[in-house]
Protein backbone atom coordinates (compact mmCIF):
# COMPACT_ATOMS: atom_id res chain seq x y z
CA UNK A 1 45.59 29.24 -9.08
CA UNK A 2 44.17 31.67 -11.61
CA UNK A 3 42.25 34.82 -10.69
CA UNK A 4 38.48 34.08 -10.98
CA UNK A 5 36.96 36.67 -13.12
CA UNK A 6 33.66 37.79 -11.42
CA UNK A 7 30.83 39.92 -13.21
CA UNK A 8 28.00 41.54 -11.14
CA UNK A 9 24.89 41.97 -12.87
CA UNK A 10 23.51 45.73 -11.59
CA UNK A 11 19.22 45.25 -12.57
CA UNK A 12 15.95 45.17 -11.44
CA UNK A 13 14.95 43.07 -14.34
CA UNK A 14 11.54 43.29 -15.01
CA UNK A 15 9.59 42.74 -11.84
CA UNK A 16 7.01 40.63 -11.32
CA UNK A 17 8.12 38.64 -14.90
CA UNK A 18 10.32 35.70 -14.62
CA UNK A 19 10.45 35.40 -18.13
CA UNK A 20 11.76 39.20 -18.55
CA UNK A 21 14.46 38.54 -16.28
CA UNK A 22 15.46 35.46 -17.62
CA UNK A 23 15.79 36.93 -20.42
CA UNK A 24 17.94 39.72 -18.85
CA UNK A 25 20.17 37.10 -17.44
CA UNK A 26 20.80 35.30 -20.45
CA UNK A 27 22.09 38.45 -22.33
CA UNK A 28 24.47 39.59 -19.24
CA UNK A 29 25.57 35.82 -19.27
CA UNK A 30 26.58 36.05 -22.49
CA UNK A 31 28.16 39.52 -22.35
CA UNK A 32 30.31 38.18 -19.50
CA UNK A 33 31.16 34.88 -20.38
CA UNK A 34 32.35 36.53 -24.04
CA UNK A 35 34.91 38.68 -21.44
CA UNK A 36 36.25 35.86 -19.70
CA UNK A 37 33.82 35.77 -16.41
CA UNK A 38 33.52 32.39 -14.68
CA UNK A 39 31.01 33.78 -12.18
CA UNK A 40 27.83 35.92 -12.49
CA UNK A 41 26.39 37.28 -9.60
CA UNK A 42 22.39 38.92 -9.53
CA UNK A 43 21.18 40.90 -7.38
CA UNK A 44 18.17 39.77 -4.26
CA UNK A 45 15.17 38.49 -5.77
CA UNK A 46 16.09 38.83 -9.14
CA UNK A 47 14.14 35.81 -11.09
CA UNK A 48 11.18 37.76 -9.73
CA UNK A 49 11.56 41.43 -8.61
CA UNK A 50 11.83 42.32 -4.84
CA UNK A 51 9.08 44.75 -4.44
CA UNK A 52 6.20 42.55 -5.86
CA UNK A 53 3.47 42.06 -3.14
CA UNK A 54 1.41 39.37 -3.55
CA UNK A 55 3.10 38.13 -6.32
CA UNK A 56 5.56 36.54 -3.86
CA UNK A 57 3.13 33.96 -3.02
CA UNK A 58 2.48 32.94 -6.33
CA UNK A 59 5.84 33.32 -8.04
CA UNK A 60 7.59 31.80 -5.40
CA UNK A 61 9.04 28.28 -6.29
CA UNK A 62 11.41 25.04 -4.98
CA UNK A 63 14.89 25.09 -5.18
CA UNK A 64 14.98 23.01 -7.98
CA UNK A 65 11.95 24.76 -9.69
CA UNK A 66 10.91 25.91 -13.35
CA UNK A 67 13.71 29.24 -12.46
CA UNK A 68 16.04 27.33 -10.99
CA UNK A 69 16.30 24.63 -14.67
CA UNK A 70 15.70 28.13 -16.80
CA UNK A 71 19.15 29.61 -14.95
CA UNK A 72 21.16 26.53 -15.40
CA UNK A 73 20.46 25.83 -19.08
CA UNK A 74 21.49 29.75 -18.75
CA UNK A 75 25.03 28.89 -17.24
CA UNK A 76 25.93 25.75 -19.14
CA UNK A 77 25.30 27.50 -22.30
CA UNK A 78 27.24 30.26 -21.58
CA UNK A 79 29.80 28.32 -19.38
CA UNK A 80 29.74 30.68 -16.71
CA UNK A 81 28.49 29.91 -13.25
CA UNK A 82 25.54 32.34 -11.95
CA UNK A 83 24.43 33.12 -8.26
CA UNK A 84 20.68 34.64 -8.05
CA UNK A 85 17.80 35.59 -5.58
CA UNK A 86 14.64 34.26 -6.02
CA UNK A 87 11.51 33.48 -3.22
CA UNK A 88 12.20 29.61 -2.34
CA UNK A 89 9.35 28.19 -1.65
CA UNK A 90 9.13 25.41 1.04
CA UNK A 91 5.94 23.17 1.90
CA UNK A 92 2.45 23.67 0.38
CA UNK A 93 2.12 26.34 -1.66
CA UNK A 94 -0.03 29.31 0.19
CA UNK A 95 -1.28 32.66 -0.44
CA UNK A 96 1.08 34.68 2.08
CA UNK A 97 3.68 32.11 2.54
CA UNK A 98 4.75 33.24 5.95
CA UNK A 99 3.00 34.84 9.50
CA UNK A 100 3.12 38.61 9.38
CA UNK A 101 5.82 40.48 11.54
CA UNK A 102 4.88 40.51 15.35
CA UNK A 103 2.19 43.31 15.17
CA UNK A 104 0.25 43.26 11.68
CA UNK A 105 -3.38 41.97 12.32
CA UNK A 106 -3.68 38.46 10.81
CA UNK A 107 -7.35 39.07 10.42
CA UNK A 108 -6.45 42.23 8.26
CA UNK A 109 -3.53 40.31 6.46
CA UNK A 110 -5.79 37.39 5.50
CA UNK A 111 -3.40 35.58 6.54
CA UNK A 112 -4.22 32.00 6.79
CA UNK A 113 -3.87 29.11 9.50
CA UNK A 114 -0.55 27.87 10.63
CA UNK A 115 -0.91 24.36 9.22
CA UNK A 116 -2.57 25.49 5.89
CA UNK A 117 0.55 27.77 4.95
CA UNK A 118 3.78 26.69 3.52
CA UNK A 119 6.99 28.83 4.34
CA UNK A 120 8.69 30.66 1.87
CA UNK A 121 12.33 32.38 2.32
CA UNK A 122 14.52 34.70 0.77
CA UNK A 123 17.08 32.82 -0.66
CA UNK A 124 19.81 32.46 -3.19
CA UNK A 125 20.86 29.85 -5.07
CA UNK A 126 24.71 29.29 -6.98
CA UNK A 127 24.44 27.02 -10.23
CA UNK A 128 27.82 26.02 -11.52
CA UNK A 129 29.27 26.42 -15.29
CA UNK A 130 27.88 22.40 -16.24
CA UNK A 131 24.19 23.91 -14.60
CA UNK A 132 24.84 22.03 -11.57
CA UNK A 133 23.37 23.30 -8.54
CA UNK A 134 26.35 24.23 -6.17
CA UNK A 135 24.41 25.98 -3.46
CA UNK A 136 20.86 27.61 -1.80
CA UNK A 137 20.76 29.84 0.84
CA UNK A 138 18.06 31.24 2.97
CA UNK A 139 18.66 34.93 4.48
CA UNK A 140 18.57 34.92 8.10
CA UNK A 141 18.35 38.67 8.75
CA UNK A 142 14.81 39.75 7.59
CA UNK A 143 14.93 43.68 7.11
CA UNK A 144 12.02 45.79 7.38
CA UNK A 145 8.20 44.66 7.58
CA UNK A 146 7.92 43.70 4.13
CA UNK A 147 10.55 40.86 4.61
CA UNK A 148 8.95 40.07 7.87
CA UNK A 149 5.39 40.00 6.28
CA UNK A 150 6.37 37.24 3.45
CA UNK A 151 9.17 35.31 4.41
CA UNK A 152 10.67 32.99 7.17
CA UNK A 153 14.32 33.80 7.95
CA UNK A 154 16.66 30.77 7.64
CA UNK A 155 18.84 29.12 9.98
CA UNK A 156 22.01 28.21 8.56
CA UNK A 157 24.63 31.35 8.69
CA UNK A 158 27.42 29.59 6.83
CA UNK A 159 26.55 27.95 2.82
CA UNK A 160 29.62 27.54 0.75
CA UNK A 161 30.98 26.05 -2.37
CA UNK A 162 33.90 25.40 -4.35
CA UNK A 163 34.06 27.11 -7.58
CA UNK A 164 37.78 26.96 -9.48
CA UNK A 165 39.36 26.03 -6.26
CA UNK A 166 37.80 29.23 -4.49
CA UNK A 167 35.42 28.83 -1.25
CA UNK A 168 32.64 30.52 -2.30
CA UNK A 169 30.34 31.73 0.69
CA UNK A 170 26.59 33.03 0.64
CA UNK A 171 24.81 35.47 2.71
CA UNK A 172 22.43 38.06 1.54
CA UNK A 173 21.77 41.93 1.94
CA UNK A 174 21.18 43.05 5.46
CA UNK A 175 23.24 39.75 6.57
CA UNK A 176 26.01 41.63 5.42
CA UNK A 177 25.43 44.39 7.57
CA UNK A 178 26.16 42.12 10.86
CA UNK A 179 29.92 41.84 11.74
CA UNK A 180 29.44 37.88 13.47
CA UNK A 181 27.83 37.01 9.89
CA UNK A 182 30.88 37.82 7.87
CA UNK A 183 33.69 36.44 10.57
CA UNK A 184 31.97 33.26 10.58
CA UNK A 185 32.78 32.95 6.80
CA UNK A 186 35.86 34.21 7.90
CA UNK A 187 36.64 31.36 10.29
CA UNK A 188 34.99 28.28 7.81
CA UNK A 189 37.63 29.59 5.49
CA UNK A 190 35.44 31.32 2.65
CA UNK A 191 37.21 33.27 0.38
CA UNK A 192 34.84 35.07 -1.91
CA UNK A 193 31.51 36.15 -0.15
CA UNK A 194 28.56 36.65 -2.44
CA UNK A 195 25.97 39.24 -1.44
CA UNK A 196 23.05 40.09 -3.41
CA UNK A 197 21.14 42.75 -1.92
CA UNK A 198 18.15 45.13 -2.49
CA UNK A 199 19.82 48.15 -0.56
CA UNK A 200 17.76 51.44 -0.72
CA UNK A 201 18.14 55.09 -0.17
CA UNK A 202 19.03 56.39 2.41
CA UNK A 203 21.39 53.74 2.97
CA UNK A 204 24.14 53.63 1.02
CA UNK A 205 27.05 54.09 2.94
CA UNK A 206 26.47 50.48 3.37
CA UNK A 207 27.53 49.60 -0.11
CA UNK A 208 30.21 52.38 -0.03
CA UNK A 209 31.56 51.88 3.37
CA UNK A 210 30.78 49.05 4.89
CA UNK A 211 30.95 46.42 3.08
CA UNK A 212 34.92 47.58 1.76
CA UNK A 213 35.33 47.51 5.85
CA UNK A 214 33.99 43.71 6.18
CA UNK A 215 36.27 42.97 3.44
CA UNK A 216 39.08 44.07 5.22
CA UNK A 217 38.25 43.08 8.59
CA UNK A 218 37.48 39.83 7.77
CA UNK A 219 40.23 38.86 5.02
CA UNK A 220 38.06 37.52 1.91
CA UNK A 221 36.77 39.58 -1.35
CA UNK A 222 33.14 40.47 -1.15
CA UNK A 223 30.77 40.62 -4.61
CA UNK A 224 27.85 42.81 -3.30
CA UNK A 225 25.00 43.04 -5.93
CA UNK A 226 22.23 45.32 -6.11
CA UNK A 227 19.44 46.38 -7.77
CA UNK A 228 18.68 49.64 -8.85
CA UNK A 229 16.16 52.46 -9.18
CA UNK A 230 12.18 52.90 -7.82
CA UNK A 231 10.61 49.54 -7.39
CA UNK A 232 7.23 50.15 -5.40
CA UNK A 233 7.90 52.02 -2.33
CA UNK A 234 11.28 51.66 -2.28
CA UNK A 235 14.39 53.18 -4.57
CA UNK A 236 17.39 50.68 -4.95
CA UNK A 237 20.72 53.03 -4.89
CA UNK A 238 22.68 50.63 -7.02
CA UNK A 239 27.06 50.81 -6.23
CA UNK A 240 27.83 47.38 -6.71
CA UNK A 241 31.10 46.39 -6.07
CA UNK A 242 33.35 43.71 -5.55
CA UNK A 243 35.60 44.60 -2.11
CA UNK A 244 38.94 42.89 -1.86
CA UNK A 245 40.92 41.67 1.44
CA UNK A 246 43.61 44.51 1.30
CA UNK A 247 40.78 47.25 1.62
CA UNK A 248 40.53 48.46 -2.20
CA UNK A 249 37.03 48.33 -3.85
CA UNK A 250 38.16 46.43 -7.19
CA UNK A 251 35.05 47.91 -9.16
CA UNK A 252 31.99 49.48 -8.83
CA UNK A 253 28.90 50.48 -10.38
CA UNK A 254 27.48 53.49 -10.85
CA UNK A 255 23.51 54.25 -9.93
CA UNK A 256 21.97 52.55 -13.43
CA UNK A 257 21.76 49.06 -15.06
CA UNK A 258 25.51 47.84 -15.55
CA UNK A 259 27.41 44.75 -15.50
CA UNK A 260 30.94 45.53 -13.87
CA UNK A 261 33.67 42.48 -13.95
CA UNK A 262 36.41 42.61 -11.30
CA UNK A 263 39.01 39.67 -10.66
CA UNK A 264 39.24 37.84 -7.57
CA UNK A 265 42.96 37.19 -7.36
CA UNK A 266 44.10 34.25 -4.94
CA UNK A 267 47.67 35.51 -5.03
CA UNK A 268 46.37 38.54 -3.57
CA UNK A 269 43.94 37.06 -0.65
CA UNK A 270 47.09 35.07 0.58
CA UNK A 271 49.54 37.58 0.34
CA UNK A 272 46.86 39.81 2.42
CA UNK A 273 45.86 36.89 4.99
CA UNK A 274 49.57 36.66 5.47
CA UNK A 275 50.39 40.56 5.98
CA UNK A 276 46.96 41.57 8.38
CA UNK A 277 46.50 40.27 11.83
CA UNK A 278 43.22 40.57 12.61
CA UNK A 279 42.26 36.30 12.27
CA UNK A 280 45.57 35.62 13.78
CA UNK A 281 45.16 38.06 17.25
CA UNK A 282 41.91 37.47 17.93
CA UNK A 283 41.29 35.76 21.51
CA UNK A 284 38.09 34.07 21.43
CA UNK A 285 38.20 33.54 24.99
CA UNK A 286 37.86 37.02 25.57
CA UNK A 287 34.28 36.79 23.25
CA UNK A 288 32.01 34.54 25.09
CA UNK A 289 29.75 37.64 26.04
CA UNK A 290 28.76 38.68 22.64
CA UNK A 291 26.69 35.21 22.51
């Protein structure tokens, strides 16, 4: 089986402009496609920006939305499949989507009624090469109360798909960051585990330590996406990388806009699988605690 040639798109886009980003993501399509990518990943929220307030209501659209038909005339064109965040919108459409985190006022949120508000999630979705949609997934690790303000956290830990005979898993930014997340990818058998994230200052070590460590631990490459530079209150540190299963970080981004292409080698996830332990010795028996 060939190597899968994997580009991660490093942006912020345009926020709060779909059509800016699209635009954005048909130019890095084409840049990586034209160097032999078959997969583009973007970073969290990229059809509409991550720090965008309001606008989250009201940009925030079906799996199969406007977006989602924009990015897979994208991919087919181009031939390349492309994973990216976007607000999924679930139900009636609302004006804040989701109940505040335990805490906020709902009187001073305006939040409205229970059964007048649709839910909206964080979520990701992989089209493939032909524009089919492979995949959605809804982060189930809110971070912070802005996530908590605007979105529901999903309920399903484990997405994949098959993409050039690779499982492809799902989870996204501070999902990452939980060790039972990534095993349980692990143990369904993904192989490459696509992360798009919005990871700020001060932290990180995440993209420069820990997600090389989950890679290793866990015995699968990880594509880890991020945005970059001040987006409302926060500043995205950028260092995208794609981690591989023998511990080596196969490329990386700097702080700025960049598209980095690394190759996700099956030769090299079996021979790795075969030489580390760590699936092999565990005794589950021994685990029943941590749930």
């Amino acid at each position: 089986m060939p190597p899968l040639r994997t580009a991660l798109l490093q942006s912020s886009g345009r926020p709060g402009s779909v059509a800016g980003n699209l635009k954005v993501l048909d130019e890095a399509a084409g840049r990586a496609a034209a160097a032999g990518a078959g997969l583009l990943v973007c970073p969290e929220m990229y059809l509409t920006g991550y720090a965008i307030g309001d606008d989250i209501g009201r940009l925030a659209e079906p799996a199969d939305g406007a977006g989602a038909q924009s990015v897979a005339e994208i991919a087919a064109r181009h031939g390349i499949a492309v994973m990216y965040g976007y607000p999924e919108r679930d139900g009636e459409r609302s004006e804040m989507g989701v109940p505040p985190a335990e805490g906020w006022g709902r009187s001073e949120m305006g939040v409205p009624p229970a059964e007048d508000r649709g839910r909206i999630f964080n979520s990701a979705q992989l089209i493939g090469p032909d524009g089919d949609r492979l995949a959605n997934y809804r982060k189930t690790h809110l971070f912070g109360c802005f996530e908590q303000q605007w979105f529901t956290p999903g309920e399903q830990p484990v997405v994949q798909a098959e993409l050039g005979g690779i499982r492809i898993g799902m989870l996204i930014c501070y999902d990452v960051e939980f060790p039972e997340n990534v095993r349980a990818h692990a143990l369904a058998g993904t192989d490459l585990l696509l992360v798009p994230t919005a990871q700020m200052h001060p932290f990180q070590f995440v993209a420069e330590s820990v997600v090389p460590v989950r890679a290793f631990e866990s015995q699968m490459y990880i594509a880890y996406v991020n945005r970059t530079g001040p987006e409302g209150e926060f500043e995205f540190v950028g260092l995208s990388c794609l981690a591989s299963p023998d511990g080596a970080t196969r490329a990386r981004a700097g702080r700025g806009e960049e598209l980095v292409i690394g190759e996700v080698d099956p030769g090299l996830l079996s021979a790795s699988r075969e030489a580390n332990p760590y699936l092999r010795d565990r005794r589950p028996g021994l685990y029943a605690s941590l749930i």
